[in-house]
PDB file of N, CA and C in Angstrom:
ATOM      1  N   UNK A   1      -7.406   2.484   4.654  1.00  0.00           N
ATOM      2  CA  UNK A   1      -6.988   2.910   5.963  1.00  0.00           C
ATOM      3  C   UNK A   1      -5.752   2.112   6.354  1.00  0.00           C
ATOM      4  N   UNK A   2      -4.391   2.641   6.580  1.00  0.00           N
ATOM      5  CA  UNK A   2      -3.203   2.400   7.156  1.00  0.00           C
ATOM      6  C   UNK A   2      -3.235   1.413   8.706  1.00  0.00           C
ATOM      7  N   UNK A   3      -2.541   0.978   8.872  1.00  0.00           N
ATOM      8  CA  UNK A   3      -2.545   0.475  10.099  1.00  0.00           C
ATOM      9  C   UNK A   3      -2.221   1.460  11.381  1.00  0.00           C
ATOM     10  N   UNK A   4      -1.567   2.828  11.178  1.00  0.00           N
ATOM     11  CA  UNK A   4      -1.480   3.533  12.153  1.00  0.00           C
ATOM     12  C   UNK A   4      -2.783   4.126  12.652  1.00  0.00           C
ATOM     13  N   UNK A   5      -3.662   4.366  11.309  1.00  0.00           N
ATOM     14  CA  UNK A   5      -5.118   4.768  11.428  1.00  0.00           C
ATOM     15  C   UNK A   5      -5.820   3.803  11.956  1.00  0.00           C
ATOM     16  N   UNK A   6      -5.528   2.955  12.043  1.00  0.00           N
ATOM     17  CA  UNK A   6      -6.339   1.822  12.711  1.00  0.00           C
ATOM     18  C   UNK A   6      -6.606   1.794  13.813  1.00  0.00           C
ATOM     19  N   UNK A   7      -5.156   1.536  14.057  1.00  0.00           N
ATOM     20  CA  UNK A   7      -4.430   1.710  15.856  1.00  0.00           C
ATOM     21  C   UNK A   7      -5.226   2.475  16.463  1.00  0.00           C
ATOM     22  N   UNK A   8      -5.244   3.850  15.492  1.00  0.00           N
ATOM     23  CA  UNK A   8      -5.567   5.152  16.581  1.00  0.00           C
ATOM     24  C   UNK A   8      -7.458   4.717  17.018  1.00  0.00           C
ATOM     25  N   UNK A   9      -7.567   4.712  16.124  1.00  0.00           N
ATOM     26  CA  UNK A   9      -8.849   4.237  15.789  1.00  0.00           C
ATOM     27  C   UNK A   9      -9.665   3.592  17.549  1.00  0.00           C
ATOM     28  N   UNK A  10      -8.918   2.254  16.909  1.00  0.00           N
ATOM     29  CA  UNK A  10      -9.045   1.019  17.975  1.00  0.00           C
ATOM     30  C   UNK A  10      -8.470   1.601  19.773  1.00  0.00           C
ATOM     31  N   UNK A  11      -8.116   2.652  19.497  1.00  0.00           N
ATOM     32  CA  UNK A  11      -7.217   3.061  21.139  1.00  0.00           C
ATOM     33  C   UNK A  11      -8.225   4.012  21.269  1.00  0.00           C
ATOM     34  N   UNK A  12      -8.588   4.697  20.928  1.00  0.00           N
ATOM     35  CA  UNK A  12      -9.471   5.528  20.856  1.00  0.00           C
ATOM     36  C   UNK A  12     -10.712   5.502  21.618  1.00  0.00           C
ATOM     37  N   UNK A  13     -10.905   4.535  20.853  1.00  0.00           N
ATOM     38  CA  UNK A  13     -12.834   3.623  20.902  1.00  0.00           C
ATOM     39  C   UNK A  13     -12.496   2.995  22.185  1.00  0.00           C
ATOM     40  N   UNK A  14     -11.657   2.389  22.665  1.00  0.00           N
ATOM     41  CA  UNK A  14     -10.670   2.068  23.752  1.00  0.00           C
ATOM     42  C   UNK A  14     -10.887   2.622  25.222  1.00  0.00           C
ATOM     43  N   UNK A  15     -10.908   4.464  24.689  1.00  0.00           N
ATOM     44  CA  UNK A  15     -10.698   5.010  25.785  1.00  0.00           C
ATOM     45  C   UNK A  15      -9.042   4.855  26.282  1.00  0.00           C
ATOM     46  N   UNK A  16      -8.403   5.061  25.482  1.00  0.00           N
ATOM     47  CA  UNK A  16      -6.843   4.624  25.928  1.00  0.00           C
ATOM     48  C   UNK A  16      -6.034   5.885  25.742  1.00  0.00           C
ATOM     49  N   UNK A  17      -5.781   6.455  26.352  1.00  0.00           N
ATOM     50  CA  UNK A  17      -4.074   7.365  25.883  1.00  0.00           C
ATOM     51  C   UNK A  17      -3.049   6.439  25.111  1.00  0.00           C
ATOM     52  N   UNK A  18      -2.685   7.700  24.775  1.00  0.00           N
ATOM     53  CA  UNK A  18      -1.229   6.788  23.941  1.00  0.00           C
ATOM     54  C   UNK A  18      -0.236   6.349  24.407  1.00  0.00           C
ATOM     55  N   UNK A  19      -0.325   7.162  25.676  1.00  0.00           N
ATOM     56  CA  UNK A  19       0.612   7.155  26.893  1.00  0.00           C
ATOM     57  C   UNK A  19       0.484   5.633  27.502  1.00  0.00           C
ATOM     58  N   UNK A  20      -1.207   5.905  27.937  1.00  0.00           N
ATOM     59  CA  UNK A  20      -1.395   4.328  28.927  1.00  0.00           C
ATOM     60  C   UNK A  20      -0.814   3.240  27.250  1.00  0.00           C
ATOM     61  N   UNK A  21      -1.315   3.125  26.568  1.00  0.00           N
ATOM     62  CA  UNK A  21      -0.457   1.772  25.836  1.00  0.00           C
ATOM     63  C   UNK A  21       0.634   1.852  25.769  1.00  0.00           C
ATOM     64  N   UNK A  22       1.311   2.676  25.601  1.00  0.00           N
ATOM     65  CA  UNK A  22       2.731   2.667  26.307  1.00  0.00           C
ATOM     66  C   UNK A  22       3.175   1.894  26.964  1.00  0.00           C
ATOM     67  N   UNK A  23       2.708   2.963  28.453  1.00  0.00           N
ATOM     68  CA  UNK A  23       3.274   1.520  30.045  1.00  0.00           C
ATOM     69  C   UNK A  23       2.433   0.470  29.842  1.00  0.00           C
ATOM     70  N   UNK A  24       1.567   0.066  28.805  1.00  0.00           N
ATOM     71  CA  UNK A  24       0.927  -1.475  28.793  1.00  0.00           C
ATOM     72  C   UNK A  24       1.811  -2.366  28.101  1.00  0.00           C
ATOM     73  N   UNK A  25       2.234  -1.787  26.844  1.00  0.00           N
ATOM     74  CA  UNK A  25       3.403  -2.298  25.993  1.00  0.00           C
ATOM     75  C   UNK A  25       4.411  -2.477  26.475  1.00  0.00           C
ATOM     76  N   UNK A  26       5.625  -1.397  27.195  1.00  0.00           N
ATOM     77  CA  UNK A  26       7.091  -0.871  27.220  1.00  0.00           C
ATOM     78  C   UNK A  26       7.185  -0.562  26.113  1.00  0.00           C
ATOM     79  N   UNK A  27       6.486   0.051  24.877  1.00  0.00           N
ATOM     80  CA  UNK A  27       6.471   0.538  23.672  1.00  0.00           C
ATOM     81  C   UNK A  27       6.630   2.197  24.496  1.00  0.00           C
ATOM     82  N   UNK A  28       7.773   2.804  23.450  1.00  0.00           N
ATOM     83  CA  UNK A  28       8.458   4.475  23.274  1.00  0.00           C
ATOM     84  C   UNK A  28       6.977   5.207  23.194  1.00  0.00           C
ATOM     85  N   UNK A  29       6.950   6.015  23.680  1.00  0.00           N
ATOM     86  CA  UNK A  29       5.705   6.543  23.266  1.00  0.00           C
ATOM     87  C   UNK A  29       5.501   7.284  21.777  1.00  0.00           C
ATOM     88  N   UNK A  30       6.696   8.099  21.639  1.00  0.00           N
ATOM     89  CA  UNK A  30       6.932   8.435  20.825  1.00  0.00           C
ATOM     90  C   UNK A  30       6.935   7.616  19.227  1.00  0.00           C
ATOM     91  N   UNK A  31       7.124   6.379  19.602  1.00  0.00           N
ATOM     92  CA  UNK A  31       7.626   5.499  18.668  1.00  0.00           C
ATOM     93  C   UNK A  31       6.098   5.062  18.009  1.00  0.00           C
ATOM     94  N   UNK A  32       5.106   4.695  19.264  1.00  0.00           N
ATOM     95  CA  UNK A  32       3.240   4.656  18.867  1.00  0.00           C
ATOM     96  C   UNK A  32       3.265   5.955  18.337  1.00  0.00           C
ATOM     97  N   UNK A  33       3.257   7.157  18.877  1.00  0.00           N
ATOM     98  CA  UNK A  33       3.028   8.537  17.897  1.00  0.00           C
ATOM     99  C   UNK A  33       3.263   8.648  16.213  1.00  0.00           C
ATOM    100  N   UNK A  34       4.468   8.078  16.359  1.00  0.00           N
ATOM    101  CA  UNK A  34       5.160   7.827  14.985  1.00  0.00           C
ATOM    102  C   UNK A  34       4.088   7.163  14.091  1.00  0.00           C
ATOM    103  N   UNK A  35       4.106   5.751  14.443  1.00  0.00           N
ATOM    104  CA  UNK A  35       3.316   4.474  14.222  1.00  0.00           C
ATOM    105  C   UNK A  35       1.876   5.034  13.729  1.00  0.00           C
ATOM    106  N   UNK A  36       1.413   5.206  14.554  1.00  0.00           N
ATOM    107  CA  UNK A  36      -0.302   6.060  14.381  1.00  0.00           C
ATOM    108  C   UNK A  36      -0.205   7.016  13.438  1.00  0.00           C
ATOM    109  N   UNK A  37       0.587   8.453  13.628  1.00  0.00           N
ATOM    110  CA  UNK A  37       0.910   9.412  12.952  1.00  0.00           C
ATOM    111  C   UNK A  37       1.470   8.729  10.727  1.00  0.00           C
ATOM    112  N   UNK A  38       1.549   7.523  10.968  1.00  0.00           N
ATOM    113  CA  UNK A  38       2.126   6.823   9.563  1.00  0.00           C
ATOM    114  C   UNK A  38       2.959   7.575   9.195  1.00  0.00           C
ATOM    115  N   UNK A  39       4.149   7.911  10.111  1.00  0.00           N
ATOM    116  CA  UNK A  39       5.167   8.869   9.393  1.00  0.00           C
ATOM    117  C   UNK A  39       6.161   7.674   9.457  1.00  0.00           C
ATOM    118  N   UNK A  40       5.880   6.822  10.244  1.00  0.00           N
ATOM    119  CA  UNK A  40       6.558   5.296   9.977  1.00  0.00           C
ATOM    120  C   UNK A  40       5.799   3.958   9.471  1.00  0.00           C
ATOM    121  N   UNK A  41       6.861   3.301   9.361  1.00  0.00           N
ATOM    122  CA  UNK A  41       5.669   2.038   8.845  1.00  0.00           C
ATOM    123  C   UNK A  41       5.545   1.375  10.183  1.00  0.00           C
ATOM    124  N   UNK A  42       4.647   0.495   9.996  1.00  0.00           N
ATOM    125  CA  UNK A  42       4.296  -0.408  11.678  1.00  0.00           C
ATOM    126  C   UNK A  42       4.958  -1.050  11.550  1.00  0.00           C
ATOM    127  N   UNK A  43       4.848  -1.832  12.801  1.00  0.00           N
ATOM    128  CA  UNK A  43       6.077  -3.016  13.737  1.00  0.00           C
ATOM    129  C   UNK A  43       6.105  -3.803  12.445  1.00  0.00           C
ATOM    130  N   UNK A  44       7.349  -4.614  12.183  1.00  0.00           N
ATOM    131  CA  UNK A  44       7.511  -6.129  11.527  1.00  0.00           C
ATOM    132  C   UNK A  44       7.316  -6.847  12.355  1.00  0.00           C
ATOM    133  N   UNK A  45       7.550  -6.643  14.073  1.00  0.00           N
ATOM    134  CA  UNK A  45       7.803  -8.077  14.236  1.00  0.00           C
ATOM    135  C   UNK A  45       6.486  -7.997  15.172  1.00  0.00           C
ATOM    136  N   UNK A  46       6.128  -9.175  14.613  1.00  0.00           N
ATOM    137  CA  UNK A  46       4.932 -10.332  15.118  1.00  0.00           C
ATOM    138  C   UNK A  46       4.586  -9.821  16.513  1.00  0.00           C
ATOM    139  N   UNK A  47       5.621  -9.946  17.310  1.00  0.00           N
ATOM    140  CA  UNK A  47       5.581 -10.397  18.717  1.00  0.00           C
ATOM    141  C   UNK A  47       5.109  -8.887  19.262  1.00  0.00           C
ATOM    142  N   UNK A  48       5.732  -7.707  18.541  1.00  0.00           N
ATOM    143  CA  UNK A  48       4.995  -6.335  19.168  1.00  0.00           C
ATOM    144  C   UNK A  48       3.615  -6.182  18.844  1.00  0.00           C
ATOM    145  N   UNK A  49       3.286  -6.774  17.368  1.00  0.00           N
ATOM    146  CA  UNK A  49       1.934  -6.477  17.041  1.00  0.00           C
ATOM    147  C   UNK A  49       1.437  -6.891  18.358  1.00  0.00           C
ATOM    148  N   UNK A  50       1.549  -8.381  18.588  1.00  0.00           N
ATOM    149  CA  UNK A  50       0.770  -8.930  19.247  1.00  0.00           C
ATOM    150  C   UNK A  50       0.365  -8.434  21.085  1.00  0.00           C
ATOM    151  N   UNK A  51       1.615  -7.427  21.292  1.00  0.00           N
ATOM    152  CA  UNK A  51       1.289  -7.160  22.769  1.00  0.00           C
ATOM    153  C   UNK A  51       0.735  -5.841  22.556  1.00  0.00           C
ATOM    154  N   UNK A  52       0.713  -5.050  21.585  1.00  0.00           N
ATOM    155  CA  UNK A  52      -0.164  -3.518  21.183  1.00  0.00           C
ATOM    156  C   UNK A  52      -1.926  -4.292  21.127  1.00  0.00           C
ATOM    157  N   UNK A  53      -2.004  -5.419  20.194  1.00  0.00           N
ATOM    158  CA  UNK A  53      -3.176  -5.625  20.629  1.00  0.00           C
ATOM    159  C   UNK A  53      -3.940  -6.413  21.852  1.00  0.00           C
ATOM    160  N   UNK A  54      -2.825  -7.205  22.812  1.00  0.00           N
ATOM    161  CA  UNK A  54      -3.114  -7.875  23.679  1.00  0.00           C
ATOM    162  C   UNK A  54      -3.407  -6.564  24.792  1.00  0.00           C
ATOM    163  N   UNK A  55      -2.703  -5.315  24.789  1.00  0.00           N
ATOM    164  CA  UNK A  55      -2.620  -4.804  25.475  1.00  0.00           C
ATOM    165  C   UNK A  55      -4.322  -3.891  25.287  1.00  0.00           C
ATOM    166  N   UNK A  56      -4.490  -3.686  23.962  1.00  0.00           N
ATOM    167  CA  UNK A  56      -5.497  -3.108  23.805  1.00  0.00           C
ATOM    168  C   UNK A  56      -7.128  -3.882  24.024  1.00  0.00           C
ATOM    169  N   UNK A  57      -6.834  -5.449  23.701  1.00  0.00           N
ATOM    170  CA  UNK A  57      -8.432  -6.167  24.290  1.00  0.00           C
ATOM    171  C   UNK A  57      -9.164  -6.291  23.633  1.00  0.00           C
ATOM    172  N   UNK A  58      -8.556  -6.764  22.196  1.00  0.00           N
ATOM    173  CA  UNK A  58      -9.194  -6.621  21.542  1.00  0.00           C
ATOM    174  C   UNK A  58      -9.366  -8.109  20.833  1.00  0.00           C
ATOM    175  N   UNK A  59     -10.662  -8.710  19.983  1.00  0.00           N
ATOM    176  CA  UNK A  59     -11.190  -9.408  19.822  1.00  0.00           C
ATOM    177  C   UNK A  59     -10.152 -10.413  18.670  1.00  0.00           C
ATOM    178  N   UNK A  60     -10.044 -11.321  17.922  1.00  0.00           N
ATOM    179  CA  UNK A  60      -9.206 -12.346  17.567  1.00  0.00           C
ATOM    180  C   UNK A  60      -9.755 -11.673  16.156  1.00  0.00           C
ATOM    181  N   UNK A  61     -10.647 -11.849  15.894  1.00  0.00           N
ATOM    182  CA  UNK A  61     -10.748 -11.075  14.158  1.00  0.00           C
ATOM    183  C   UNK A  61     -10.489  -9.465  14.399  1.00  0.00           C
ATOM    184  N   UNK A  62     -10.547  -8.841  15.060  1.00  0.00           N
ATOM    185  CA  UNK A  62     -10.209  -7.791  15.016  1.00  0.00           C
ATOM    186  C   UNK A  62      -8.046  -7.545  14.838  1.00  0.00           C
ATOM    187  N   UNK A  63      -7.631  -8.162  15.999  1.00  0.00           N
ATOM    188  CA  UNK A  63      -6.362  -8.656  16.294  1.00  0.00           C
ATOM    189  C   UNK A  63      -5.780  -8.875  14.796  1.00  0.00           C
ATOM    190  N   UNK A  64      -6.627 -10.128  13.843  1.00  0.00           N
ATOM    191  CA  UNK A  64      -5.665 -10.435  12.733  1.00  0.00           C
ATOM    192  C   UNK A  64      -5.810  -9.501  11.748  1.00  0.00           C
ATOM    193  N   UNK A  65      -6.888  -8.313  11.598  1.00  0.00           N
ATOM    194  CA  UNK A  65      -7.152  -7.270  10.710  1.00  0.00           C
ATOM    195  C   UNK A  65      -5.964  -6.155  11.007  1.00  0.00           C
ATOM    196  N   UNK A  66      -5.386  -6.115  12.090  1.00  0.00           N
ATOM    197  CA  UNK A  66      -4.475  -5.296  12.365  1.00  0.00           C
ATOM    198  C   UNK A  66      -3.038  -6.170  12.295  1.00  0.00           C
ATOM    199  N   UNK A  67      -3.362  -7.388  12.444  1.00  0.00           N
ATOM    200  CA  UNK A  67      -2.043  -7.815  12.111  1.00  0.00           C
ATOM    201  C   UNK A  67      -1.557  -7.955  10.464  1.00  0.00           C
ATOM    202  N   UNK A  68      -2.970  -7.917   9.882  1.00  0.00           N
ATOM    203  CA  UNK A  68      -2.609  -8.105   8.288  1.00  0.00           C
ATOM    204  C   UNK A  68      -2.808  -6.720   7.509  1.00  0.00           C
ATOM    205  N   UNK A  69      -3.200  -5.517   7.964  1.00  0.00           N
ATOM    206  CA  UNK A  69      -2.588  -4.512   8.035  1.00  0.00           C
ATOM    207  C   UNK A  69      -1.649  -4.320   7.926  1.00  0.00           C
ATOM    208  N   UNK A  70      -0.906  -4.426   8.883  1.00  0.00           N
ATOM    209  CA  UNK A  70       0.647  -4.285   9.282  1.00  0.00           C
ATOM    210  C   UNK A  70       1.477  -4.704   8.018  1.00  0.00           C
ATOM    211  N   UNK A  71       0.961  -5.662   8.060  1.00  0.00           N
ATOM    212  CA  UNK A  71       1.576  -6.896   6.844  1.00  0.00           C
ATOM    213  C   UNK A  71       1.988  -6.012   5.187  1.00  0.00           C
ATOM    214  N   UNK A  72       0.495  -5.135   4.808  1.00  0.00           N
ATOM    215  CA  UNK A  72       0.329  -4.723   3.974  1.00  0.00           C
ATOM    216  C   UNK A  72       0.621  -3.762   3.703  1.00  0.00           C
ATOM    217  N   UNK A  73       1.109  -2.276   4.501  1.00  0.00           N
ATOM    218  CA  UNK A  73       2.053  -1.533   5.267  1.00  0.00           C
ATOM    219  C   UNK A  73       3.422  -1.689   4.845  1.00  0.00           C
ATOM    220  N   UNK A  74       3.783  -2.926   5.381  1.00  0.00           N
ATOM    221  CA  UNK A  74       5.077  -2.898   4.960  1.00  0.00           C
ATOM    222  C   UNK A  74       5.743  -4.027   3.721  1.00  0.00           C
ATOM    223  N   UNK A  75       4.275  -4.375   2.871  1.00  0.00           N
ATOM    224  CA  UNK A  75       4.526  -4.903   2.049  1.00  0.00           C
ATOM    225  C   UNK A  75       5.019  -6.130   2.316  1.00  0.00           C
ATOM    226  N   UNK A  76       4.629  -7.397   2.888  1.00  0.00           N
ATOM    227  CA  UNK A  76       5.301  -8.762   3.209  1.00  0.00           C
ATOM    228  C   UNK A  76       4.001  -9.283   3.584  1.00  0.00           C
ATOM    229  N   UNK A  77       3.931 -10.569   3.336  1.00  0.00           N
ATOM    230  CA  UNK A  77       2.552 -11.413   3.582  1.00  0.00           C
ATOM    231  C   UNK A  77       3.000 -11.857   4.834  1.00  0.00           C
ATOM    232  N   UNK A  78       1.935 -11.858   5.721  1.00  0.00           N
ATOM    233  CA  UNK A  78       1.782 -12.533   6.987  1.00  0.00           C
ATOM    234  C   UNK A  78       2.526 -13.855   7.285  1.00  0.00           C
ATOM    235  N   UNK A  79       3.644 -13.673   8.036  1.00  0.00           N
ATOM    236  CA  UNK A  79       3.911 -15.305   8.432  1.00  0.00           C
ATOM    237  C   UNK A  79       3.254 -15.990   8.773  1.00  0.00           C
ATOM    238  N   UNK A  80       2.440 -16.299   9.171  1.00  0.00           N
ATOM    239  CA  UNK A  80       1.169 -17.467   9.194  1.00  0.00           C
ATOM    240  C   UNK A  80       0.475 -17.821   7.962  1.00  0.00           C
ATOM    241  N   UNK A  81       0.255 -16.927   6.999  1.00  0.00           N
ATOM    242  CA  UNK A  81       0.397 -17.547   5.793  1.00  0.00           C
ATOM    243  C   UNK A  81       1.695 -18.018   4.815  1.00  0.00           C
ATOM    244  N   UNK A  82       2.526 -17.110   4.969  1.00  0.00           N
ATOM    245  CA  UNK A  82       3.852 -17.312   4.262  1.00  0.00           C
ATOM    246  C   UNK A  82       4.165 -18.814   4.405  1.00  0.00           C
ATOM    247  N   UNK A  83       3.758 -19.152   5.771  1.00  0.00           N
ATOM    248  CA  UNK A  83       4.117 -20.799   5.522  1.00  0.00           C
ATOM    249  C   UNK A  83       3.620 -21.896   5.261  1.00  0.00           C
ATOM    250  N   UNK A  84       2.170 -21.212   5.094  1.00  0.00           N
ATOM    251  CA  UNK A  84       1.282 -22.254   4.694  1.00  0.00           C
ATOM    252  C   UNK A  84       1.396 -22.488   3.132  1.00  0.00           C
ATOM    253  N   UNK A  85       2.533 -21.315   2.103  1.00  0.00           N
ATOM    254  CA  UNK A  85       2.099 -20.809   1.099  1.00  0.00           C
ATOM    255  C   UNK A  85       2.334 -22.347   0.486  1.00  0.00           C
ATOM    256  N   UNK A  86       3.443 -23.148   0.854  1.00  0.00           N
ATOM    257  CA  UNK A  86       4.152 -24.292   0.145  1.00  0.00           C
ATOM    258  C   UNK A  86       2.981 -25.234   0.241  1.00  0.00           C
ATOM    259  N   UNK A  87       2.027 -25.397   1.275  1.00  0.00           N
ATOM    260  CA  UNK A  87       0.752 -26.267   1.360  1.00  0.00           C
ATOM    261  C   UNK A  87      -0.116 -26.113   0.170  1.00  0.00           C
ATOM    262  N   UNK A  88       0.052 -25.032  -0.493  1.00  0.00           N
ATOM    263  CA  UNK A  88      -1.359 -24.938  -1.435  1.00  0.00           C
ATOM    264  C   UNK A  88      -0.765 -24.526  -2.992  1.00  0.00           C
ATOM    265  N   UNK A  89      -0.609 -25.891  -3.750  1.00  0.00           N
ATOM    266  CA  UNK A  89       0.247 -25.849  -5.251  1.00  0.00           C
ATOM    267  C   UNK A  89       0.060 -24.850  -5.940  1.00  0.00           C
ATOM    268  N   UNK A  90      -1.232 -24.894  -5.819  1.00  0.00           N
ATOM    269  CA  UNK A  90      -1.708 -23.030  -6.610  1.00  0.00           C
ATOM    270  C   UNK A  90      -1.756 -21.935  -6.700  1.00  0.00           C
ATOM    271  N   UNK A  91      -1.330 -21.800  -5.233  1.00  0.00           N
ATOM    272  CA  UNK A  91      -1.004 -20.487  -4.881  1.00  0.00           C
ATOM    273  C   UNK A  91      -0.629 -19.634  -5.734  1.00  0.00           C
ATOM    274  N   UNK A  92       0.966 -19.863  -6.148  1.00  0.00           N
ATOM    275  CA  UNK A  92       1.686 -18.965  -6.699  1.00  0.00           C
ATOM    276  C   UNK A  92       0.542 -18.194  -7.967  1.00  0.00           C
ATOM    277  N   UNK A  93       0.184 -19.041  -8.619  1.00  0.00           N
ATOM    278  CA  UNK A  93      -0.559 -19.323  -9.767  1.00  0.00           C
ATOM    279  C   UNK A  93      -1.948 -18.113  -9.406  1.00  0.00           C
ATOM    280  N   UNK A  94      -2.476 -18.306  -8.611  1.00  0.00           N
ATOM    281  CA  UNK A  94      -3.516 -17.988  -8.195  1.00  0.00           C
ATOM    282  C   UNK A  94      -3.284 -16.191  -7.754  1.00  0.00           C
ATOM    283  N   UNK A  95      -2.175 -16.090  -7.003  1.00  0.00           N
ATOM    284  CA  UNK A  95      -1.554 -14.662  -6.584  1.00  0.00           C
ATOM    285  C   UNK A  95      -1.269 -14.211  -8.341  1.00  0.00           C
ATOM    286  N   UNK A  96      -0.828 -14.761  -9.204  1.00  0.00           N
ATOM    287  CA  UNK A  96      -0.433 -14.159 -10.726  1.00  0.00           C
ATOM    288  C   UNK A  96      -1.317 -13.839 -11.108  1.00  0.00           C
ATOM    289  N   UNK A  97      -2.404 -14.575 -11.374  1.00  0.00           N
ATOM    290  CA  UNK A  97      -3.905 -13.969 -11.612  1.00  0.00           C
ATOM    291  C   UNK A  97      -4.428 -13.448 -11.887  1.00  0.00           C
ATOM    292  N   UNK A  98      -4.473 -13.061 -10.002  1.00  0.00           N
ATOM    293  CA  UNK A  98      -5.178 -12.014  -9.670  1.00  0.00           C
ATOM    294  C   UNK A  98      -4.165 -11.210  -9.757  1.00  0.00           C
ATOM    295  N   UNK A  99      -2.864 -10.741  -9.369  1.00  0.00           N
ATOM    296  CA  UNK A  99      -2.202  -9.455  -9.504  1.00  0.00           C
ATOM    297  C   UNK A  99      -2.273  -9.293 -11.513  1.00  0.00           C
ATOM    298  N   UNK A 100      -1.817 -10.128 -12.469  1.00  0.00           N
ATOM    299  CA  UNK A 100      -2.790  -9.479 -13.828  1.00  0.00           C
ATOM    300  C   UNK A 100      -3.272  -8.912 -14.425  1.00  0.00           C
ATOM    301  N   UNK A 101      -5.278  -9.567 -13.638  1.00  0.00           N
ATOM    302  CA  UNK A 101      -6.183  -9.254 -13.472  1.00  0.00           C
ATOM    303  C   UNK A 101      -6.756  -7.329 -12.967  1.00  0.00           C
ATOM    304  N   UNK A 102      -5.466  -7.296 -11.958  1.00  0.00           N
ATOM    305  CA  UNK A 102      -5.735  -6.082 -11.423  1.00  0.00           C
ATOM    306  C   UNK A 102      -6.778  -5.863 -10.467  1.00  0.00           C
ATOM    307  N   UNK A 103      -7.418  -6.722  -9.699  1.00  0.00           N
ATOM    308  CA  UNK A 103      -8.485  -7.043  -8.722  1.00  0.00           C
ATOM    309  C   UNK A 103      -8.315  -5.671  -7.989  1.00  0.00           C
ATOM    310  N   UNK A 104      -9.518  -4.979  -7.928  1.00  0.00           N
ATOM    311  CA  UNK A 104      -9.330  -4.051  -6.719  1.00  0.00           C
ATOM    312  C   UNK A 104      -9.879  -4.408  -5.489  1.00  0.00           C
ATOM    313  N   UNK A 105      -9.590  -3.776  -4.740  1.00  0.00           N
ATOM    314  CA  UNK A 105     -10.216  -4.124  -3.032  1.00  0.00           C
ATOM    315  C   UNK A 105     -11.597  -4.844  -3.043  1.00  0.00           C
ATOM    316  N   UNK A 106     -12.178  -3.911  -3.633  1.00  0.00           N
ATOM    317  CA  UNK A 106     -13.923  -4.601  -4.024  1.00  0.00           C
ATOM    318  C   UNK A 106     -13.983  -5.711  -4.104  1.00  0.00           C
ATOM    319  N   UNK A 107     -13.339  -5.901  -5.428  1.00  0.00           N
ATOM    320  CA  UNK A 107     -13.745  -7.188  -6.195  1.00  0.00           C
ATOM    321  C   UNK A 107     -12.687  -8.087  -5.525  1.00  0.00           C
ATOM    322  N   UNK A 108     -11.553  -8.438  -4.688  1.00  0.00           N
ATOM    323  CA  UNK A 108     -11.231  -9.192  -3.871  1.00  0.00           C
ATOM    324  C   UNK A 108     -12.009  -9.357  -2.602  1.00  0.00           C
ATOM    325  N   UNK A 109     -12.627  -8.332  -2.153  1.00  0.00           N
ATOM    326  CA  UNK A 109     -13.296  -8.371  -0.739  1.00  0.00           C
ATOM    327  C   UNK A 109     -14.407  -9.627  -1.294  1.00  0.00           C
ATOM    328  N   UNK A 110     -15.332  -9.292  -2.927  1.00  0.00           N
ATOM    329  CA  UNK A 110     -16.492  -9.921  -2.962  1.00  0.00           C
ATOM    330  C   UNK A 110     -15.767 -11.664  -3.379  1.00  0.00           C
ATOM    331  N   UNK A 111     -14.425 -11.907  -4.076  1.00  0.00           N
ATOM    332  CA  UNK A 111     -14.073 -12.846  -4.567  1.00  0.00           C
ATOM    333  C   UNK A 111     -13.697 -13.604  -2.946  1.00  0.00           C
ATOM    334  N   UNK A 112     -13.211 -13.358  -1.968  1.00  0.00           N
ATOM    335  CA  UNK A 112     -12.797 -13.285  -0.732  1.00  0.00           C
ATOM    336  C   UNK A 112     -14.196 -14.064  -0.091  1.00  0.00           C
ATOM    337  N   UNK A 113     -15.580 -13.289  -0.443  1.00  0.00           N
ATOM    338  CA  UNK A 113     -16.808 -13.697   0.211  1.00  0.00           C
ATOM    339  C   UNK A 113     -17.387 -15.400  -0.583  1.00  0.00           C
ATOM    340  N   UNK A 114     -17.257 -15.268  -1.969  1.00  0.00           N
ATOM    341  CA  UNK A 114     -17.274 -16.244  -2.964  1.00  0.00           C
ATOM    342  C   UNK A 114     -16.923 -17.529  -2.223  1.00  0.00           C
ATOM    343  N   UNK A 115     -15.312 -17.710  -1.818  1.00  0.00           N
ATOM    344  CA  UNK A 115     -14.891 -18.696  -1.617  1.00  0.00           C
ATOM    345  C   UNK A 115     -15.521 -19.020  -0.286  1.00  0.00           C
ATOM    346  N   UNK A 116     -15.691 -17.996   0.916  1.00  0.00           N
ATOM    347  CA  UNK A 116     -15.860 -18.615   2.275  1.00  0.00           C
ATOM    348  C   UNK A 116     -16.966 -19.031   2.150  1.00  0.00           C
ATOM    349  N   UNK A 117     -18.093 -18.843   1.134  1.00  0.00           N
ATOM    350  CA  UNK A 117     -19.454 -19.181   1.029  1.00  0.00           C
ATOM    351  C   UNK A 117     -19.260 -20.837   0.426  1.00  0.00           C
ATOM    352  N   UNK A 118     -18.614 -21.305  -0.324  1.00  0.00           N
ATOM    353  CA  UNK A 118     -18.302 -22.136  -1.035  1.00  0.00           C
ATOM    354  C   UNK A 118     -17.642 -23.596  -0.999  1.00  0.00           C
ATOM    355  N   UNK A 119     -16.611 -23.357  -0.032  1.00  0.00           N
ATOM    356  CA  UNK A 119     -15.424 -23.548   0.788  1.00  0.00           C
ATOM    357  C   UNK A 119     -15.306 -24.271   1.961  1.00  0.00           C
TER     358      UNK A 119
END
């Protein structure tokens, strides 16, 4: 599921027009239509994610699932990790891997559960 599908999703369940996030944002309306519709890719920048979901009320794990969405959308890792990437030597190593490996969603979601159990 895309991040525009998300959106709609989350506005939805909301009870929101597309309209009202709009005048909640100063986001085009047209431009959310777009966005939702995935005939575009979502926001890059940080700061819109963050008032589409401030505007919407929505919970802090919910918030970063749509922010790392976004992320994945338009192909670029999350700046909040991007800068942590230099903190952790292995990283690079660790991203080679697994891209390799060929991990699908699954088996990252369960490798994902592995570590927080562990960790």
């Amino acid at each position: 599921m895309g991040y525009g599908t998300m959106l709609r999703s989350v506005r939805i369940e909301k009870e929101m027009s597309l309209r009202e996030l709009s005048l909640r944002t100063d986001i085009d309306v047209a431009y959310l239509s777009r966005v939702e519709r995935e005939t575009i890719n979502p926001p890059q920048n940080e700061e819109l994610i963050d008032s589409i979901n401030s505007a919407l009320e929505i919970d802090e794990k919910l918030s970063l699932s749509l922010k790392d969405q976004a992320s994945i959308d338009n192909k670029k890792i999350p700046s909040d990790i991007a800068t942590n990437l230099s903190l952790v030597e292995g990283f690079p190593l660790f991203l080679r891997t697994v891209s390799n490996k060929k991990i699908d969603s699954e088996k990252l979601k369960k490798l994902t559960e592995f570590i927080n159990e562990r960790y």
